[in-house]
PDB file of N, CA and C in Angstrom:
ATOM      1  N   UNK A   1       0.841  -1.184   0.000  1.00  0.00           N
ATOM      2  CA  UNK A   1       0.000   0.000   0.000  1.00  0.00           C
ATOM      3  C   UNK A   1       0.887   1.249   0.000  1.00  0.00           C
ATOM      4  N   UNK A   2       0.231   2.539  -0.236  1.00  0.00           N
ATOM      5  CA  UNK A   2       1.224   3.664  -0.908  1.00  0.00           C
ATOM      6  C   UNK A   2       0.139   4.940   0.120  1.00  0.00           C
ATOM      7  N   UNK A   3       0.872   5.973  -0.128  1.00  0.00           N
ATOM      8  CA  UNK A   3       0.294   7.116   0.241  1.00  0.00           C
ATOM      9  C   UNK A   3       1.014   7.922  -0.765  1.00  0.00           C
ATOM     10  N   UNK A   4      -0.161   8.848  -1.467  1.00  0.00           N
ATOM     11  CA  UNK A   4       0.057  10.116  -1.879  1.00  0.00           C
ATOM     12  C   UNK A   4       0.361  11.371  -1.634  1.00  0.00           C
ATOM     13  N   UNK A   5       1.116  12.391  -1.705  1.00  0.00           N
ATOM     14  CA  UNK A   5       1.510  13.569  -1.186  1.00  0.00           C
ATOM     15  C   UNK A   5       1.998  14.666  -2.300  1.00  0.00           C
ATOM     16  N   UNK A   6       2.048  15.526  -1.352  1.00  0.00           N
ATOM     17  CA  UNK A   6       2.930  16.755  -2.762  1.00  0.00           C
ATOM     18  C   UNK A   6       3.483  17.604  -1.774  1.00  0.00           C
ATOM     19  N   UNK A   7       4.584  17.690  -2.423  1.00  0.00           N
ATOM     20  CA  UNK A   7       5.938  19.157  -1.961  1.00  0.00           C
ATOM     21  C   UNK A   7       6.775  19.995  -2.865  1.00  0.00           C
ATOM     22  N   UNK A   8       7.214  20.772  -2.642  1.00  0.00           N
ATOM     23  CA  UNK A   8       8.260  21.795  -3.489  1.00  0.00           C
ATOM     24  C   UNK A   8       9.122  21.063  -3.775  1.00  0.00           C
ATOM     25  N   UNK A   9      10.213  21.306  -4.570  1.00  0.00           N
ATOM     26  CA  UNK A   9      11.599  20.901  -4.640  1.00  0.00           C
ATOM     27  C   UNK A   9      12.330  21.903  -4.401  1.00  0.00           C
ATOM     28  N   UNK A  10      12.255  23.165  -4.395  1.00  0.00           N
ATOM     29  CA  UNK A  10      12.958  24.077  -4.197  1.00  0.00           C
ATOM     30  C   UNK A  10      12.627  24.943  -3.083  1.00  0.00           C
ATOM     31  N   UNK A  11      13.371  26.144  -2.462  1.00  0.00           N
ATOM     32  CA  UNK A  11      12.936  26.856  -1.448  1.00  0.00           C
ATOM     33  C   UNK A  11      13.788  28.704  -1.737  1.00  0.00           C
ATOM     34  N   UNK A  12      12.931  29.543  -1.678  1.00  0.00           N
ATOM     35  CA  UNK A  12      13.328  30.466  -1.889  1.00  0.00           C
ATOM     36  C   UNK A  12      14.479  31.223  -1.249  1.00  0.00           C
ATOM     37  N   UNK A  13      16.063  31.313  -1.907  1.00  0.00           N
ATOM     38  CA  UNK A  13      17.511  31.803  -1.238  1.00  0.00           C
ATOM     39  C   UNK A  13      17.321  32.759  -2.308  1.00  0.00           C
ATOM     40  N   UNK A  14      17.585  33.944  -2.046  1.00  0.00           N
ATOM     41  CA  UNK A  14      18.140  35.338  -2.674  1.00  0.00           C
ATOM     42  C   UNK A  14      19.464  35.324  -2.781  1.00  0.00           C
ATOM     43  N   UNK A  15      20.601  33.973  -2.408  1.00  0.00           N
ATOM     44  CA  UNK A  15      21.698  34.075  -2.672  1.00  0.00           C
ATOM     45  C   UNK A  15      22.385  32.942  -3.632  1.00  0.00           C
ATOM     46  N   UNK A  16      21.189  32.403  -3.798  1.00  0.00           N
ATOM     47  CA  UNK A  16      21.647  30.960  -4.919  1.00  0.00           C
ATOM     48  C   UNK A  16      21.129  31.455  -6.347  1.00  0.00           C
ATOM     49  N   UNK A  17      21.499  31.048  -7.416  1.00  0.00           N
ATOM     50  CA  UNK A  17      21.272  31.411  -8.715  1.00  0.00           C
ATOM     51  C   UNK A  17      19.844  31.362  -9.191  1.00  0.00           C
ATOM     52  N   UNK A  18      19.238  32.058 -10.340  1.00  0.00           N
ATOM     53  CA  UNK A  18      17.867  32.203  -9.735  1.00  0.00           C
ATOM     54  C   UNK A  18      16.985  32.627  -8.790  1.00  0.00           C
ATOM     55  N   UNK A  19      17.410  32.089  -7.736  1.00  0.00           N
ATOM     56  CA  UNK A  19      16.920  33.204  -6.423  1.00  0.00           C
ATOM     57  C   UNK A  19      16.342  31.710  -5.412  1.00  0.00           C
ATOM     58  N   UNK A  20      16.359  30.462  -5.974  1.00  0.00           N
ATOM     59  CA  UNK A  20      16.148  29.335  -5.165  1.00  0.00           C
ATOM     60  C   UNK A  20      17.199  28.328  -4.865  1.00  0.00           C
ATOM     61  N   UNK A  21      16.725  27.661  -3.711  1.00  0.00           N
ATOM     62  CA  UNK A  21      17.722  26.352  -3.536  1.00  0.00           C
ATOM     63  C   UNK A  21      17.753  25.071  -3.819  1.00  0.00           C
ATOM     64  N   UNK A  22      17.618  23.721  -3.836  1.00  0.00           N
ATOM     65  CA  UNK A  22      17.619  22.521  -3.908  1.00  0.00           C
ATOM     66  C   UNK A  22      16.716  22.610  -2.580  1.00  0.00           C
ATOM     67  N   UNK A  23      15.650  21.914  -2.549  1.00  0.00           N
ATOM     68  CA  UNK A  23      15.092  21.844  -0.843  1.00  0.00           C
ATOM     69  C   UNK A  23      14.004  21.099  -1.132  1.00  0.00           C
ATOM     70  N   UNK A  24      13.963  19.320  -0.210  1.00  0.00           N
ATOM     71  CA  UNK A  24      12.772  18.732  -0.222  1.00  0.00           C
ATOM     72  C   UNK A  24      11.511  19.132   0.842  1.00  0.00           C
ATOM     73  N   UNK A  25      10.347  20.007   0.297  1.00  0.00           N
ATOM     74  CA  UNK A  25       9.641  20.731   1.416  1.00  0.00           C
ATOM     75  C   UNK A  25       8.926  19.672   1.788  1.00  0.00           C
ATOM     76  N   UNK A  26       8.395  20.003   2.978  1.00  0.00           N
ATOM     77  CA  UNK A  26       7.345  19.273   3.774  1.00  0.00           C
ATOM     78  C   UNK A  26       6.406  18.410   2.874  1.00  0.00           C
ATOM     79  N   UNK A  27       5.712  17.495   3.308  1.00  0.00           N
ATOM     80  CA  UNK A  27       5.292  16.376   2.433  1.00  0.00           C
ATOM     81  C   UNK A  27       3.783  16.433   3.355  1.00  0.00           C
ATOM     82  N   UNK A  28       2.584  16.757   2.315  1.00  0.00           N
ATOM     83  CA  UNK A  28       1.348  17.234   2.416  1.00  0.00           C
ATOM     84  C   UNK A  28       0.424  15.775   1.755  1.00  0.00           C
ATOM     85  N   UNK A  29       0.073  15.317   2.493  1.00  0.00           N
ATOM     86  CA  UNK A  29      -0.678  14.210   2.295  1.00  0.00           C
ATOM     87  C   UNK A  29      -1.798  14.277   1.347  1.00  0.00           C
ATOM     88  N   UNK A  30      -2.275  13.763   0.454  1.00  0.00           N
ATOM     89  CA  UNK A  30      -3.442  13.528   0.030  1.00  0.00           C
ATOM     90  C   UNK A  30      -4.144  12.264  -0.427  1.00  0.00           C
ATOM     91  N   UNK A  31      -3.554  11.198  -0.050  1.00  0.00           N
ATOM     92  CA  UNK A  31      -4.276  10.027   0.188  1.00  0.00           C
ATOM     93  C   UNK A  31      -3.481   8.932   0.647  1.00  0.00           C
ATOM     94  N   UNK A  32      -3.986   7.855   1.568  1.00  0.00           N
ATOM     95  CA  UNK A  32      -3.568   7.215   2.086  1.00  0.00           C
ATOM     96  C   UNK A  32      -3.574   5.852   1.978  1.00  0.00           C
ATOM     97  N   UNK A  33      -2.636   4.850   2.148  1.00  0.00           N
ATOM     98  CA  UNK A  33      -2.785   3.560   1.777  1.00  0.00           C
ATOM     99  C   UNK A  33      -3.858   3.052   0.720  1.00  0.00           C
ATOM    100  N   UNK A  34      -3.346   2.812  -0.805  1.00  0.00           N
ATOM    101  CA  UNK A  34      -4.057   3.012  -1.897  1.00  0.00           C
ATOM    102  C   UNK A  34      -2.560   1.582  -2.499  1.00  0.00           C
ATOM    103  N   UNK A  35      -3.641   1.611  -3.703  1.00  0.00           N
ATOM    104  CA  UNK A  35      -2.572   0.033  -4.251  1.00  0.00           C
ATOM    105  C   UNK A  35      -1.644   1.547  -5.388  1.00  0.00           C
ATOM    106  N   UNK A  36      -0.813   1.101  -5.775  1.00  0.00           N
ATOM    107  CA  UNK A  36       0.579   1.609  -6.736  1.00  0.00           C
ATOM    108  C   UNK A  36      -0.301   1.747  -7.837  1.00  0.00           C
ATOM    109  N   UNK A  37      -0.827   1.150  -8.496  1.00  0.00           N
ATOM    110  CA  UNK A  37      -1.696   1.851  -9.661  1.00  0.00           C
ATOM    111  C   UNK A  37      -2.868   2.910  -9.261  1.00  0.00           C
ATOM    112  N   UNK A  38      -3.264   3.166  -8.101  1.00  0.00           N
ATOM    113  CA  UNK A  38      -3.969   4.313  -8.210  1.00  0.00           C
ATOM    114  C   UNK A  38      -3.432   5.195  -7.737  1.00  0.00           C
ATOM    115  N   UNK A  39      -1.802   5.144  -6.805  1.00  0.00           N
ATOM    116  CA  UNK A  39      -1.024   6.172  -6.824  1.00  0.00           C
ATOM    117  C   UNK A  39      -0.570   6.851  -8.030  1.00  0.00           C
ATOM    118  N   UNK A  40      -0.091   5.382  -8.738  1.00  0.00           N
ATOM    119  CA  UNK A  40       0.705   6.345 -10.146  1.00  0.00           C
ATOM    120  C   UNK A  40      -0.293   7.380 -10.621  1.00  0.00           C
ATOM    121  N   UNK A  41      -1.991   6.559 -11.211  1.00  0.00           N
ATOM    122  CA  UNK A  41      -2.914   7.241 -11.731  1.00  0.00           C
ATOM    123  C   UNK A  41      -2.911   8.600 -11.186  1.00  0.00           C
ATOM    124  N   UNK A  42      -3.538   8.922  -9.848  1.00  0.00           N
ATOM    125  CA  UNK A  42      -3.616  10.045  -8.991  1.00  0.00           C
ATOM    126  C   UNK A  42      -2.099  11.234  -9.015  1.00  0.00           C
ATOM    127  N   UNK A  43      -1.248  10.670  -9.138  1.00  0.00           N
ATOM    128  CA  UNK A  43       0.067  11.696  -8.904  1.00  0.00           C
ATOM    129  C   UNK A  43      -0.013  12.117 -10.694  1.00  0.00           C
ATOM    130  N   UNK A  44      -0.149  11.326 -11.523  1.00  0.00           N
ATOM    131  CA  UNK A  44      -0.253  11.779 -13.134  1.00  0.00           C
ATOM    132  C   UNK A  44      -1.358  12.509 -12.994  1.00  0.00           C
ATOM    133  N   UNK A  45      -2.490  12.619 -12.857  1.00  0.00           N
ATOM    134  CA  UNK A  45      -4.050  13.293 -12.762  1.00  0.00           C
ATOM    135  C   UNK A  45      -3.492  14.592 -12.161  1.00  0.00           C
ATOM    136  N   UNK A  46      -2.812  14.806 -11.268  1.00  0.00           N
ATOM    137  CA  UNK A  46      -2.973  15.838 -10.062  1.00  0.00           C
ATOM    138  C   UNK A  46      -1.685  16.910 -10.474  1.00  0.00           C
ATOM    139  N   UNK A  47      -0.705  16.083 -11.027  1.00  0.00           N
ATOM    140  CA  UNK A  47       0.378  16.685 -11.644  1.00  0.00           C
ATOM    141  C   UNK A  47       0.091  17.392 -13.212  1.00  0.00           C
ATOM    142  N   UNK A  48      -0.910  16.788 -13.720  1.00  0.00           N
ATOM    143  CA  UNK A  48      -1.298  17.497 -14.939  1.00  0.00           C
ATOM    144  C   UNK A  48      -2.113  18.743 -14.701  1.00  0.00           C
ATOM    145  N   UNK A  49      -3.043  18.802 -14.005  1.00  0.00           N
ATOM    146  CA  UNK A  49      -3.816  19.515 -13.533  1.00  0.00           C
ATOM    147  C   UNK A  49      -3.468  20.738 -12.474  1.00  0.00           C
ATOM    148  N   UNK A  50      -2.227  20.796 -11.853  1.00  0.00           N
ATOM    149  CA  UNK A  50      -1.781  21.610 -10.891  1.00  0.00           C
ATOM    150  C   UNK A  50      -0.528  22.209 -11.548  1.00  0.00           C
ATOM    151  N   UNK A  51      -0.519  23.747 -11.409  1.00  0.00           N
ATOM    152  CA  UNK A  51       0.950  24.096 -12.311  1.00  0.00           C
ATOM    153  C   UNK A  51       1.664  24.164 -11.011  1.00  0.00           C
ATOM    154  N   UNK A  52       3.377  23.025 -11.195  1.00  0.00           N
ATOM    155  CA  UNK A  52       4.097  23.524 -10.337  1.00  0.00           C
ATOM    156  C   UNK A  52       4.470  24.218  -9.863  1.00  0.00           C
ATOM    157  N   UNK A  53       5.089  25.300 -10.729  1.00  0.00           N
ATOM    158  CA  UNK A  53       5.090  26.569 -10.226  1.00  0.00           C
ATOM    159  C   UNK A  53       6.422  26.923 -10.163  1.00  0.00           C
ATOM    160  N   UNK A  54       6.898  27.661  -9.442  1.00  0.00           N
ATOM    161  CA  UNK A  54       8.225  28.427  -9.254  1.00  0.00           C
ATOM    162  C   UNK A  54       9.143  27.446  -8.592  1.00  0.00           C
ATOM    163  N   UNK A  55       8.652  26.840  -7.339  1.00  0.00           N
ATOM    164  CA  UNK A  55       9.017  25.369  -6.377  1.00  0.00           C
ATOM    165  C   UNK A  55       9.049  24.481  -6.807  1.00  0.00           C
ATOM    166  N   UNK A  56       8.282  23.971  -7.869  1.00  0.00           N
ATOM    167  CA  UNK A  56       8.263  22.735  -8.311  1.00  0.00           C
ATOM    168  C   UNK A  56       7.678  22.217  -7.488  1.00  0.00           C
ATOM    169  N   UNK A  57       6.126  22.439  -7.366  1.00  0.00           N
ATOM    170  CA  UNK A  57       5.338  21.651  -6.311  1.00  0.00           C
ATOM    171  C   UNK A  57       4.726  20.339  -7.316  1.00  0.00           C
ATOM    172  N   UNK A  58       5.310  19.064  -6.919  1.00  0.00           N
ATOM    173  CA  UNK A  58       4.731  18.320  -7.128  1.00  0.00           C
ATOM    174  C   UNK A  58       4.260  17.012  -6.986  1.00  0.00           C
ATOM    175  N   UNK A  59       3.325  15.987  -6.929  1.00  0.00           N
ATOM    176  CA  UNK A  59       2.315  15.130  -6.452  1.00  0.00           C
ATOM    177  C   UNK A  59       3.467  13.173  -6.429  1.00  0.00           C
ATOM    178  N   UNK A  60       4.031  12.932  -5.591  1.00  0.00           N
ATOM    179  CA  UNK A  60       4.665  11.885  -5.711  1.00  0.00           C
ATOM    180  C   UNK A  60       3.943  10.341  -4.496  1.00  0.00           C
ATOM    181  N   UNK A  61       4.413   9.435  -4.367  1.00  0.00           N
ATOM    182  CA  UNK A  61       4.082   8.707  -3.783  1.00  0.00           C
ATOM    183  C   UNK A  61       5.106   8.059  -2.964  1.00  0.00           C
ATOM    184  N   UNK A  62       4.919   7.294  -1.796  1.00  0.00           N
ATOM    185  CA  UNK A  62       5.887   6.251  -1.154  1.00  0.00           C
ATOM    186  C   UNK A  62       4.845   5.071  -0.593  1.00  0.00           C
ATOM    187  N   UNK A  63       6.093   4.255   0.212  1.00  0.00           N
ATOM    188  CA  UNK A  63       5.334   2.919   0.725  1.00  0.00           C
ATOM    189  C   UNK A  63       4.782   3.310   1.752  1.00  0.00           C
ATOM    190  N   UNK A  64       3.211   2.922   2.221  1.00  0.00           N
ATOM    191  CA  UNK A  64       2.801   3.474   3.809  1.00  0.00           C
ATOM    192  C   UNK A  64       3.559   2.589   4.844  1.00  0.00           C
TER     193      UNK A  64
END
């Protein structure tokens, strides 16, 4: 079983190039113990549909 989530990849430094850093942000749940095919489905669905953005916010999975 898997849980779904989403975080930044980056974090805003005014002294790194661009103006961001390398940074794994906090990990925001959005579903819980689910089989690997409706994670993949759900993180593709949610990642198409949501613009990352400046952070690179985006929808991944792990093992619960």
């Amino acid at each position: 079983m898997y849980n779904v989530f989403h975080r930044t990849w980056w974090k805003p430094n005014p002294k790194w190039p661009n103006g961001k850093e390398p940074h794994a942000g906090e990990k925001h749940y959005l579903l819980h113990n689910v089989d690997e095919e409706s994670a993949v489905d759900f993180c593709k669905e949610w990642n198409e549909r949501h613009d990352a953005g400046w952070l690179s916010d985006k929808a991944e999975y792990e093992e619960a």
